[in-house]
Protein backbone atom coordinates (compact mmCIF):
# COMPACT_ATOMS: atom_id res chain seq x y z
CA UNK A 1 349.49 -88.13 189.15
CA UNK A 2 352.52 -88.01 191.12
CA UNK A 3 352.19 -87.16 195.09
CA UNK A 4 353.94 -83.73 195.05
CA UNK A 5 351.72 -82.86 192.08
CA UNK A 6 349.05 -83.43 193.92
CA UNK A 7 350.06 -81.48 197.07
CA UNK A 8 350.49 -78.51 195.16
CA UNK A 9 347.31 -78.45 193.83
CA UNK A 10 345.42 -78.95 196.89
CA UNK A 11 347.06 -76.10 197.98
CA UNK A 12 346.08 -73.85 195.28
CA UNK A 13 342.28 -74.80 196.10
CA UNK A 14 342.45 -73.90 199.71
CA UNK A 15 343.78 -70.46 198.83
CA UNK A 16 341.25 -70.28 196.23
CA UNK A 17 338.51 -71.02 198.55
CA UNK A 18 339.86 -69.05 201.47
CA UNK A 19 339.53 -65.94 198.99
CA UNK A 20 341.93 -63.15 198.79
CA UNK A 21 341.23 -61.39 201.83
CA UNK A 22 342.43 -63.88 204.02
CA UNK A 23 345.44 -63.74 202.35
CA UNK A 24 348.76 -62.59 204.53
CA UNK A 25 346.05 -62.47 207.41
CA UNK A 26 348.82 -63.87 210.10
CA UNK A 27 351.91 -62.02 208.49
CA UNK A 28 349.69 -58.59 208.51
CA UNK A 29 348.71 -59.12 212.40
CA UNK A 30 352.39 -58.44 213.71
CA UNK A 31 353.62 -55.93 211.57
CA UNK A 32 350.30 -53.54 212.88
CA UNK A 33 351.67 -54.08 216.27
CA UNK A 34 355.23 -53.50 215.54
CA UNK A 35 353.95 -50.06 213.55
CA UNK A 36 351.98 -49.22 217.08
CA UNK A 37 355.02 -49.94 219.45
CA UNK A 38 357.47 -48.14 217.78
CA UNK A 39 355.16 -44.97 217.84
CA UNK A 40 353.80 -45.52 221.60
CA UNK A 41 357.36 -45.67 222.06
CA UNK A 42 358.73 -42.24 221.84
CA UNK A 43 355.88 -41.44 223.41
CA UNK A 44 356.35 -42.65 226.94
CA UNK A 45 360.30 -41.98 225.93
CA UNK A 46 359.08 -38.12 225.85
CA UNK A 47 356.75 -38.85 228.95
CA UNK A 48 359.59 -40.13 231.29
CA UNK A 49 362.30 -37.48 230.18
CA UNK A 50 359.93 -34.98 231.41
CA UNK A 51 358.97 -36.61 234.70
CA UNK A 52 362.68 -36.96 234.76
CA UNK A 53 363.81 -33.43 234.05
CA UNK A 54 360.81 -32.01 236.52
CA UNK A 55 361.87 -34.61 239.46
CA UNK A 56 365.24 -32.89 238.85
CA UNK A 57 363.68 -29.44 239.38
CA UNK A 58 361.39 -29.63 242.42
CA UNK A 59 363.97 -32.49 244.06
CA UNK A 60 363.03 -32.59 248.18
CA UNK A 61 363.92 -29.64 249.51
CA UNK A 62 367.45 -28.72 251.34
CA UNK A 63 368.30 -26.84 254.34
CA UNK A 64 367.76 -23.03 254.19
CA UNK A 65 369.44 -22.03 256.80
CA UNK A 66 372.11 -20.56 255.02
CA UNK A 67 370.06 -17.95 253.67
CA UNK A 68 369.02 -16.33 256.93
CA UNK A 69 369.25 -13.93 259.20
CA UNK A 70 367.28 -11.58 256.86
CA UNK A 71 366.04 -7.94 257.40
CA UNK A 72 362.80 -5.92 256.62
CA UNK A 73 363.02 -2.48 256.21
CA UNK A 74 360.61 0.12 257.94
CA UNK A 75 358.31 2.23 256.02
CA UNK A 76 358.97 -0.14 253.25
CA UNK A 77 358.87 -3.72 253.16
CA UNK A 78 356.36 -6.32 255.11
CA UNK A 79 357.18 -10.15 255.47
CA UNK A 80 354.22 -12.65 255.39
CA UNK A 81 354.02 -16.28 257.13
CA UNK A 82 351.40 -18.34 255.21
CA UNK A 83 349.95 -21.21 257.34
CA UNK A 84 351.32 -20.56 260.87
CA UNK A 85 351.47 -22.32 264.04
CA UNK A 86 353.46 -23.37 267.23
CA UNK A 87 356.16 -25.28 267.04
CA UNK A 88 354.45 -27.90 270.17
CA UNK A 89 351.70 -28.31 267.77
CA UNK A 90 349.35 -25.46 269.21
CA UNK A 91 347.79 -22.78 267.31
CA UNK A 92 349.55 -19.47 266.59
CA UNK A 93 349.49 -16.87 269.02
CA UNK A 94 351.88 -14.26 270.34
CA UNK A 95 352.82 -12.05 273.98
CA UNK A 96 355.03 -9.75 275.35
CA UNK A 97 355.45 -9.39 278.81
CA UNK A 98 358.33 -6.97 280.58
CA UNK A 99 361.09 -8.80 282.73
CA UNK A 100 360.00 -7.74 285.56
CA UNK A 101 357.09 -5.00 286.44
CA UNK A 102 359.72 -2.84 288.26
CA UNK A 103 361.15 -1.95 284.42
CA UNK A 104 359.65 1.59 283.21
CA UNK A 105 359.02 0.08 279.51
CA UNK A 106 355.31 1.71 278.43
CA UNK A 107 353.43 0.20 275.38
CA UNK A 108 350.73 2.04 273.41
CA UNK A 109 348.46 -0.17 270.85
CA UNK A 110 346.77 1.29 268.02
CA UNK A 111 344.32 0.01 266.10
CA UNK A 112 342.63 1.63 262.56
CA UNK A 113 339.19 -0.76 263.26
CA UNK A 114 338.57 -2.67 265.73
CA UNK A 115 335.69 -3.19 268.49
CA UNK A 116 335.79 -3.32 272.43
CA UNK A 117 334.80 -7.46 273.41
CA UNK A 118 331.62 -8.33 274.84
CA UNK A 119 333.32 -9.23 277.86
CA UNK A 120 334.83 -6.00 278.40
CA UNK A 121 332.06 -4.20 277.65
CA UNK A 122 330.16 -5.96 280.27
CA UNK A 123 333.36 -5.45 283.12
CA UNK A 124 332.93 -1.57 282.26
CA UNK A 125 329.02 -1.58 282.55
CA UNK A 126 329.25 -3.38 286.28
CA UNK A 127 331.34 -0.49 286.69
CA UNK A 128 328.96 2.08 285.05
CA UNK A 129 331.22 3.21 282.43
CA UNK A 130 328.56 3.62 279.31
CA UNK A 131 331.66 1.73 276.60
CA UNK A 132 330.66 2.36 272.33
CA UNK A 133 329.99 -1.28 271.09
CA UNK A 134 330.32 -0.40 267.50
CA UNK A 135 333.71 -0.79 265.78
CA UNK A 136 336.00 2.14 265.07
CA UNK A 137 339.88 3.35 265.58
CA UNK A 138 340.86 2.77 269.15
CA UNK A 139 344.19 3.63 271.07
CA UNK A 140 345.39 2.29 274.15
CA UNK A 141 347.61 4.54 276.00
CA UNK A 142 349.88 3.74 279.27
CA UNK A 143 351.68 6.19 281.15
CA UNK A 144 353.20 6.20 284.72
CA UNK A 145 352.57 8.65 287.84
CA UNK A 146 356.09 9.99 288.72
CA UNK A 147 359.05 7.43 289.07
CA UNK A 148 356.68 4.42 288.98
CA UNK A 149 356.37 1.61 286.48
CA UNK A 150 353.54 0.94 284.64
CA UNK A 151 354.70 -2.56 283.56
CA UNK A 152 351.90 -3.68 280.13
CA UNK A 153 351.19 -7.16 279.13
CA UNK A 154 349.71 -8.28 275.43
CA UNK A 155 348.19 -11.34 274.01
CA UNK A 156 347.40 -11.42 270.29
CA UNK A 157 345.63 -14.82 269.17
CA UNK A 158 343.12 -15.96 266.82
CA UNK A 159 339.52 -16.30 267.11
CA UNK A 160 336.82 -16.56 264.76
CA UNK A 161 337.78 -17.66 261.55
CA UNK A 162 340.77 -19.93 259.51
CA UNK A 163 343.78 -17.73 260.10
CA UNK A 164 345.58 -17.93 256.49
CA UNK A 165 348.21 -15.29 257.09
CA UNK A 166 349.94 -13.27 259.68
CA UNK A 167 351.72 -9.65 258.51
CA UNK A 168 354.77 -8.19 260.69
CA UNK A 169 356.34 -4.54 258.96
CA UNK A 170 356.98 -1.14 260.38
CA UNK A 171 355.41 1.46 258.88
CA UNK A 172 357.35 3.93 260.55
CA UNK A 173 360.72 4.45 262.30
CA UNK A 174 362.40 6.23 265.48
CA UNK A 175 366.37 7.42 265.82
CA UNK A 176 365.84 6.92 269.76
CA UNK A 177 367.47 4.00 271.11
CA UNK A 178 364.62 3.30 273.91
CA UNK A 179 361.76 3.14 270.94
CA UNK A 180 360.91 0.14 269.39
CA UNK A 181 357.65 -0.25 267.02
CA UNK A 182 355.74 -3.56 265.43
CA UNK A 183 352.80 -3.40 263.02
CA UNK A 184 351.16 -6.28 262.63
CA UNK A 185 347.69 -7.78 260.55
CA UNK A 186 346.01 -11.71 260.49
CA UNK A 187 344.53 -12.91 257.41
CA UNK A 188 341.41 -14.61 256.99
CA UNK A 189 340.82 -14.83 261.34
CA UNK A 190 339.24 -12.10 263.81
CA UNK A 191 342.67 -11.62 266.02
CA UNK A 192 341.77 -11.62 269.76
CA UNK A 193 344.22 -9.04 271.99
CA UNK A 194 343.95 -8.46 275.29
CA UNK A 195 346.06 -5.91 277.28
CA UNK A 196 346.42 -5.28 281.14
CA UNK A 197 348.38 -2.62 282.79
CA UNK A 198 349.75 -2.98 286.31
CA UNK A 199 352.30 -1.40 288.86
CA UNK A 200 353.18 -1.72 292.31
CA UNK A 201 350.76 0.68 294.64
CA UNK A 202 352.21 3.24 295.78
CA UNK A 203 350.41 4.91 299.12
CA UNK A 204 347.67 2.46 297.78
CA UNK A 205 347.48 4.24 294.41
CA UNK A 206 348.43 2.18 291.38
CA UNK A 207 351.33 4.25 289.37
CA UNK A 208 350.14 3.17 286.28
CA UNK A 209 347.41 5.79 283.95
CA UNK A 210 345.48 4.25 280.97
CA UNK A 211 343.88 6.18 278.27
CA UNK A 212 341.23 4.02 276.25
CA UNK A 213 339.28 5.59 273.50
CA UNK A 214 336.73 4.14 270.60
CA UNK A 215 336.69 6.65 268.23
CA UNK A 216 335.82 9.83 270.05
CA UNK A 217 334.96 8.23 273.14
CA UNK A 218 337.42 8.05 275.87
CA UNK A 219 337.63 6.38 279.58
CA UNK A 220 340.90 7.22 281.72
CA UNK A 221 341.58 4.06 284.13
CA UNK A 222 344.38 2.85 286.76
CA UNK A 223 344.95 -0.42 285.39
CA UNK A 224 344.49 -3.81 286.90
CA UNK A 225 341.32 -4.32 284.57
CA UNK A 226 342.04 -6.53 281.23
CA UNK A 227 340.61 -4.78 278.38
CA UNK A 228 339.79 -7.21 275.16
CA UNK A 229 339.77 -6.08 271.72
CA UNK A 230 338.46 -7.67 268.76
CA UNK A 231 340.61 -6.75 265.30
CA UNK A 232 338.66 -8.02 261.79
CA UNK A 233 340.57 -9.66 259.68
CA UNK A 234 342.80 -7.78 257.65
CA UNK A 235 342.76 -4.56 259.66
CA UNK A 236 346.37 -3.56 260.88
CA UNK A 237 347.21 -2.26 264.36
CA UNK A 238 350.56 -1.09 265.49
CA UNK A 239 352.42 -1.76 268.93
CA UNK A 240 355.26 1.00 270.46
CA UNK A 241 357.17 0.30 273.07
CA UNK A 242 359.01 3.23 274.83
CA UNK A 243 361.85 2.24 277.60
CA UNK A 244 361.89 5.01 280.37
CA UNK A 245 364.79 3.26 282.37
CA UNK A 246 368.13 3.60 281.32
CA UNK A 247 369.10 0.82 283.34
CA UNK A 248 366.69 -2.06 281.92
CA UNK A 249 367.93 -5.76 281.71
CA UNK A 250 366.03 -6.36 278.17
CA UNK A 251 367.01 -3.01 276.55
CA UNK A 252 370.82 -3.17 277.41
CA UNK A 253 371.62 -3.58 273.80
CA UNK A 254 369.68 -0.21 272.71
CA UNK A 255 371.12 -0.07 269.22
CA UNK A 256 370.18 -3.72 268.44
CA UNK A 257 367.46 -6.03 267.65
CA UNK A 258 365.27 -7.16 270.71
CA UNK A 259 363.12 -9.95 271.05
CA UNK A 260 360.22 -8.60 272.37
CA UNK A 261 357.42 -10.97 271.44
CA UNK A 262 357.21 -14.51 272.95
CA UNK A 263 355.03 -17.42 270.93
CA UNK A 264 352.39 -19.89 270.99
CA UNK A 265 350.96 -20.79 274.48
CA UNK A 266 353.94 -21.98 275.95
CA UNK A 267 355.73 -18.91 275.12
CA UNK A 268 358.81 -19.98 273.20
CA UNK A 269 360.99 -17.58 270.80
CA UNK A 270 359.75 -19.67 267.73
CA UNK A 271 357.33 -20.26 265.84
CA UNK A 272 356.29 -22.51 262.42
CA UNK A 273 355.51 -21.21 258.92
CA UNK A 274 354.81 -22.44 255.47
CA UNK A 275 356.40 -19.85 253.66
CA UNK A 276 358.30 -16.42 254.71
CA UNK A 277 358.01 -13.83 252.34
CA UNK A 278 359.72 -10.19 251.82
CA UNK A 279 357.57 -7.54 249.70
CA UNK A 280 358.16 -4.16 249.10
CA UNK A 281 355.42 -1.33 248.76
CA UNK A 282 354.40 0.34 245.60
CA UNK A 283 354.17 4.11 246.78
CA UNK A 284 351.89 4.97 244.39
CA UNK A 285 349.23 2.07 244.81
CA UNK A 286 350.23 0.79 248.51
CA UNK A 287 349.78 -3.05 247.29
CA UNK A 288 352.79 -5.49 247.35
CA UNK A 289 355.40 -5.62 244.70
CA UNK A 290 356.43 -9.10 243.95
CA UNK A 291 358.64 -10.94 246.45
CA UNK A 292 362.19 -10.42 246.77
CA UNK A 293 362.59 -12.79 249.07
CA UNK A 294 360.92 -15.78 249.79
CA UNK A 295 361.06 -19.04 252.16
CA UNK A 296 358.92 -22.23 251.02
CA UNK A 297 358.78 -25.10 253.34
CA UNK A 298 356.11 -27.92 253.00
CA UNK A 299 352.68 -28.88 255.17
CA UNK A 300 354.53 -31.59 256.31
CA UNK A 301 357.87 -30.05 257.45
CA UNK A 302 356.65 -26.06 257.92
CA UNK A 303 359.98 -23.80 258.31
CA UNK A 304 361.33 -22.79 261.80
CA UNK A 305 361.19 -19.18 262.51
CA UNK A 306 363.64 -19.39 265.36
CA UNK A 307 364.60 -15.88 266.12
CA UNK A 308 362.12 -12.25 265.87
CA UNK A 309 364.19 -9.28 266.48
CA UNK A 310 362.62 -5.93 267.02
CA UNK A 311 365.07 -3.16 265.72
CA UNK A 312 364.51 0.41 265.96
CA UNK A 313 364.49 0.46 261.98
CA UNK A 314 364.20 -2.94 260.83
CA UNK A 315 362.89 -6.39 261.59
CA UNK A 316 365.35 -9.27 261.79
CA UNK A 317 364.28 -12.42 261.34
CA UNK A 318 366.36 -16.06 261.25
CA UNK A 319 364.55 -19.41 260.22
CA UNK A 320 366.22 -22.74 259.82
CA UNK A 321 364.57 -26.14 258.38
CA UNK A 322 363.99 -28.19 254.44
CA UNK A 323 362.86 -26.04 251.66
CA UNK A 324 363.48 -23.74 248.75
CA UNK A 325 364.60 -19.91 249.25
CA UNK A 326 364.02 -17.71 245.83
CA UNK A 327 365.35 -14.46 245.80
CA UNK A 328 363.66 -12.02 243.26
CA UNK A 329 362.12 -15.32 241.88
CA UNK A 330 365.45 -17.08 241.21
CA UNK A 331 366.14 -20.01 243.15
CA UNK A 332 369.08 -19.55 245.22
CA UNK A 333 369.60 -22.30 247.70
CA UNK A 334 370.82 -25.89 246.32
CA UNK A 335 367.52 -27.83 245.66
CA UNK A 336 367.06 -26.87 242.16
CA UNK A 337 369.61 -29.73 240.37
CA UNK A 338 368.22 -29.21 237.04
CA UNK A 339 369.48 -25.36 237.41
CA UNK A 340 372.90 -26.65 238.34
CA UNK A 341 372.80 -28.41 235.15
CA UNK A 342 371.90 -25.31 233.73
CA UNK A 343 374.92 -23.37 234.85
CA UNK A 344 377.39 -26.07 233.49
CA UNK A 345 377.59 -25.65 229.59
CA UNK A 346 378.89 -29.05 228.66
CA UNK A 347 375.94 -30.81 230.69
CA UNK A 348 373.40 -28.36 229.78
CA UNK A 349 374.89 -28.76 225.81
CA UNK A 350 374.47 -32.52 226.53
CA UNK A 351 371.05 -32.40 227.82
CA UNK A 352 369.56 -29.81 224.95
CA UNK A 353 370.90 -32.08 222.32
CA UNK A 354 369.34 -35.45 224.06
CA UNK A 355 365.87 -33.77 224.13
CA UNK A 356 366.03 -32.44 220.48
CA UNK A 357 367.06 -35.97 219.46
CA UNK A 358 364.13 -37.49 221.38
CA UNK A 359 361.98 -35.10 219.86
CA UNK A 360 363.21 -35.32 216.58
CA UNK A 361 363.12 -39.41 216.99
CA UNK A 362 359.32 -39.04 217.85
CA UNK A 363 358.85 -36.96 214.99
CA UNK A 364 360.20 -39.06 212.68
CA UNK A 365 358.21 -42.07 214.05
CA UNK A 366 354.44 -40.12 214.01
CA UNK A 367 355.23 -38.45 210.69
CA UNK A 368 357.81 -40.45 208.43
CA UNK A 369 358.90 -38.83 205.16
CA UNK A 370 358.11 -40.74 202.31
CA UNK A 371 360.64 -40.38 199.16
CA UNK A 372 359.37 -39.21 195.79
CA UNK A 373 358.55 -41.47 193.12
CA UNK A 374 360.44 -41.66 189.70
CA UNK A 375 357.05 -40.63 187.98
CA UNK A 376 356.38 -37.73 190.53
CA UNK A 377 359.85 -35.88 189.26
């Protein structure tokens, strides 16, 4: 028998002996994994596009300064700051203080529930003035004897609790140019106030007259004594300023906004926020409509509120710093790219027909039509 003969059929025997499962073993092997790549594929193909496409959406923010100053109507519209704080790095907090206490400027508070602080409760009792513990409405109202001053300072700051939220609106307006009005809430934090009244003595009286009352109780006093009031969360209280002097260095400008309020403990015109929003009312249920305006910054770069202008019908407010500004719930500053896309009909044609061809790709990889046979016609 000749040599190649021989070869041949010592091949047939080891295929006969390896059986028929065996068979094609090594040629099967890579054509499974070839069938599993091309379909894992698409897969991460689809996976990337849309990391892509949302990366192109929620991009790092851009400045939003160009979409400020903005107003908020009185009787209308409030404007939350989410996550607030001081732009030194100090908790939130807010003052106002009068120029100088020569300046007739008087300033009521009023508060729909609140309670008079320990503290002051035990300054009136050394003074035997029998003060209501238990929380109710309160007012506190200044006025001056004759041509005096009665010059009013406020602190507003958080106490117990994590202070989520701080409201600013006015829910009412005045015509008169000496009248200016702030309404104000915290969120999820007791807010601390404290007010004291003073005036140079005149003939060793002090000009100033202070009318405190909890609920139907009510204590006339000269000033000079601080008087601490604790707010719950959520419950509003109002502040109204009314200029006497016609000749005041802050209220020169009567028909324009006035920054009143001072912020954070070194008592800056500025504070930090999360987000600045703009809701109106619904008349008919009193809860917020959705936003029509609305400032996002991050936790990591908070927006700027640089300027808080008191007008006699309005709130102005100007904020600088990265982020996204929607306006009824459209993006309108310049961080959304994929909406520029959007707006251009050539890219946006370009981009719809990429994703349906990547889709219809994948599809055609998971579920491949299979012709008909001759004998299934």
């Amino acid at each position: 028998m000749s040599e190649p003969r021989r070869q041949r059929i010592k091949r047939v025997e080891e295929v006969s002996e390896a059986g028929p499962g065996d068979v094609g073993r090594k040629s099967r092997s890579p054509k499974w994994l070839r069938r599993f790549a091309q379909k894992i594929l698409p897969f991460f193909c689809l996976l990337g596009a849309v990391a892509v496409e949302w990366k192109l959406v929620n991009l790092p923010a851009g400045d939003v300064k160009g979409q400020f100053p903005v107003t908020i109507r009185a009787r209308n519209e409030i404007a939350t700051f989410t996550d607030v704080g001081s732009v030194s790095g100090g908790p939130f907090s807010f003052s106002y203080a009068p120029a100088t206490e020569a300046e007739k400027i008087l300033l009521d508070v009023y508060f729909d529930r609140a309670q008079l602080s320990d503290e002051t409760l035990g300054v009136l009792k050394s003074i035997h003035v029998a003060a209501p513990a238990s929380p109710g409405a309160i007012t506190y109202l200044t006025s001056s004897a004759g041509n005096a001053s009665c010059a009013t300072k406020i602190k507003v700051e958080p106490e117990a609790g994590d202070l989520k939220s701080v409201e600013f609106s006015q829910d009412e307006s005045d015509i008169t140019s000496g009248y200016r009005m702030l309404a104000t809430k915290f969120t999820g934090a007791t807010a601390g106030v404290t007010l004291i009244s003073q005036g140079t003595f005149q003939n060793g009286l002090s000009p100033c007259r202070i009318e405190l009352s909890v609920g139907d109780w009510k204590q006339s006093t000269q000033g000079f004594l601080p008087i601490g009031i604790q707010v719950p969360p959520g419950a509003p209280f109002r502040l109204h300023w009314q200029n006497l002097d016609a000749q005041s260095s802050s209220w020169r400008t009567k028909s324009a906004a006035l920054s009143l309020l001072a912020f954070g403990s070194d008592a800056r015109d500025e504070f930090s926020a999360r987000t600045i929003t703009i809701n109106s009312l619904n008349p008919k249920t009193e809860s917020p409509n959705p936003p029509r305006f609305e400032a996002r910054g991050t936790k990591q770069l908070p927006l700027t509120v640089s300027s808080f202008g008191i007008n006699q019908s309005q709130l102005e407010i100007d904020a600088s710093g990265k982020g996204r500004v929607l306006e009824a719930g459209k993006v309108v500053s310049t961080v959304n790219v994929w909406e520029v896309f959007n707006k251009n009909p050539i890219l946006s044609a370009l981009i719809a027909a990429g994703n349906l061809a990547l889709i219809g790709w994948a599809k055609r990889l998971f579920f491949p039509s299979h012709p008909k046979r001759d004998s299934d016609a």
